[in-house]
Structure formats: C-alpha cells, structure tokens
Protein backbone atom coordinates (compact mmCIF):
# COMPACT_ATOMS: atom_id res chain seq x y z
CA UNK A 1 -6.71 21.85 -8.80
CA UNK A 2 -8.93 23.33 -6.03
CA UNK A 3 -7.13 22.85 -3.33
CA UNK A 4 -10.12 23.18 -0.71
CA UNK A 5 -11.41 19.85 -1.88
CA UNK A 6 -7.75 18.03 -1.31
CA UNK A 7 -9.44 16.30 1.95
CA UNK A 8 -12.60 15.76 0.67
CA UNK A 9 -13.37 11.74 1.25
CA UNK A 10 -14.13 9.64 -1.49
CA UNK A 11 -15.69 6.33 -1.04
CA UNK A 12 -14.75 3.92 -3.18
CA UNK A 13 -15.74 0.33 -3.67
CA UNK A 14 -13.50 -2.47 -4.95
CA UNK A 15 -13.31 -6.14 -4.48
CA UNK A 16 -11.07 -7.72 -1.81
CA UNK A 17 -9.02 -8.85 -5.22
CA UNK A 18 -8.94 -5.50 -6.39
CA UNK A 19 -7.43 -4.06 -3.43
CA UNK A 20 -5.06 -6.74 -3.20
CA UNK A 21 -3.60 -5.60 -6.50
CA UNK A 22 -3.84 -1.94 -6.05
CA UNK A 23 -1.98 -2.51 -2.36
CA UNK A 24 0.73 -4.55 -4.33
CA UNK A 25 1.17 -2.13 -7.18
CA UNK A 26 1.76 0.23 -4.43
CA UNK A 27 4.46 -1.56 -2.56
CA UNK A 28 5.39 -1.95 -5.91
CA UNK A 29 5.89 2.09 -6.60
CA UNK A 30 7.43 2.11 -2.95
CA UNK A 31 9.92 0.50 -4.13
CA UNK A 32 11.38 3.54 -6.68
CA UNK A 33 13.97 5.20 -5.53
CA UNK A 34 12.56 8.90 -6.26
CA UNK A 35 9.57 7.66 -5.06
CA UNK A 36 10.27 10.73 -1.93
CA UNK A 37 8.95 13.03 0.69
CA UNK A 38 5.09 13.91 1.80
CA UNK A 39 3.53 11.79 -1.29
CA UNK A 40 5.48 8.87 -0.34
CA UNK A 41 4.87 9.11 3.35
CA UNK A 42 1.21 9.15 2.35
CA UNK A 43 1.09 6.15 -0.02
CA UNK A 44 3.08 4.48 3.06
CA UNK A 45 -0.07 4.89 5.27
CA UNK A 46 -2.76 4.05 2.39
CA UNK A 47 -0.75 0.99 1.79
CA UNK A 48 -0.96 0.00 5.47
CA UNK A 49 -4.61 0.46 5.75
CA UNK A 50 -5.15 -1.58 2.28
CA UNK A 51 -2.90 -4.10 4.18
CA UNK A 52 -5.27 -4.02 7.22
CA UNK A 53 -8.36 -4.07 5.14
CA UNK A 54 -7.27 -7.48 3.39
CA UNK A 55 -6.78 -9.12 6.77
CA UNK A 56 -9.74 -8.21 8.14
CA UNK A 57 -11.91 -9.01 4.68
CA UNK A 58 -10.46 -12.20 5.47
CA UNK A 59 -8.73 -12.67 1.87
CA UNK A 60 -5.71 -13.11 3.46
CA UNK A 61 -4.60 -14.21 6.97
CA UNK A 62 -2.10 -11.52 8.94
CA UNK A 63 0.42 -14.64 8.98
CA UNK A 64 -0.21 -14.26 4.85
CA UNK A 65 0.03 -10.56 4.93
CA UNK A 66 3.45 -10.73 7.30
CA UNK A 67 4.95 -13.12 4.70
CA UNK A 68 4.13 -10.74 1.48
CA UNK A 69 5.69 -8.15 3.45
CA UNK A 70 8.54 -10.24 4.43
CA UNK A 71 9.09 -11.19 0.49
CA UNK A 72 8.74 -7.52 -0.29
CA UNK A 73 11.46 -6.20 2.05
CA UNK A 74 14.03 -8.97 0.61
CA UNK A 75 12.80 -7.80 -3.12
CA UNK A 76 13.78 -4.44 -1.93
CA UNK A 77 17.05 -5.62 -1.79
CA UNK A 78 19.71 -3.23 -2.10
CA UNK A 79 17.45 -0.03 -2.06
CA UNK A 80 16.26 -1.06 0.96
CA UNK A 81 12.83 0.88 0.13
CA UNK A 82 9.64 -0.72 1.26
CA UNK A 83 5.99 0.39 2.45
C-alpha cells in the first residue's frame, strides 16, 4: 500500500438505494464485537455522513432515519455496539 495516497479523495457515485444498503451493511459490521479501535471509529463517521446524505437526498425523512437507528440500537441488544 502507498501510504501517501491513504487521504487521497475518491468520488464515488451510487444511487440513494445503494447507499442505503451500503450505510446498513455498515451498521450492520458495527455491530461485531471485534469490530475495534481507529477503523471502527472511522466507519462510525462514514456511517453518519451516509446517514445524513439519505436525509437530505430525501429517500428517507430524519424521523425515518431516527427510527432505523432506534431499531438498530435495540438489535444491538446485549453488545450494546451501534454506529
């Protein structure tokens, strides 16, 4: 890996669907409980700008998006990991 291009921005384009199942694949992964330290803490913050992005494409509504993550944090259950 050449580390020099580790912040290089890549643009990517996806469907509002597409993101929707990438951001809940995430939370998904989130879940895991060696799922741990800097990578995690980064998926946490990509998963709350996919989270954004939906709302504001205007696939869901934030009420929408605050239920999902509502349902995710009781899946969590007993781990109590969530984005």
């Amino acid at each position: 890996m050449d580390i020099s291009k580790a912040t290089t921005l890549i643009d990517v384009r996806l469907s509002a669907l597409e993101w929707m199942c990438i951001h809940g694949n995430l939370c998904l992964a989130l879940r895991h409980p060696n799922n741990v330290g800097n990578p995690r803490e980064i998926t946490v913050s990509v998963a709350q700008v996919l989270a954004r992005v939906i709302v504001e494409s205007g696939l869901l509504t934030q009420a929408e998006m605050d239920n999902a993550h509502h349902v995710e944090l009781e899946a969590a259950g007993a781990t109590g990991r969530v984005s």
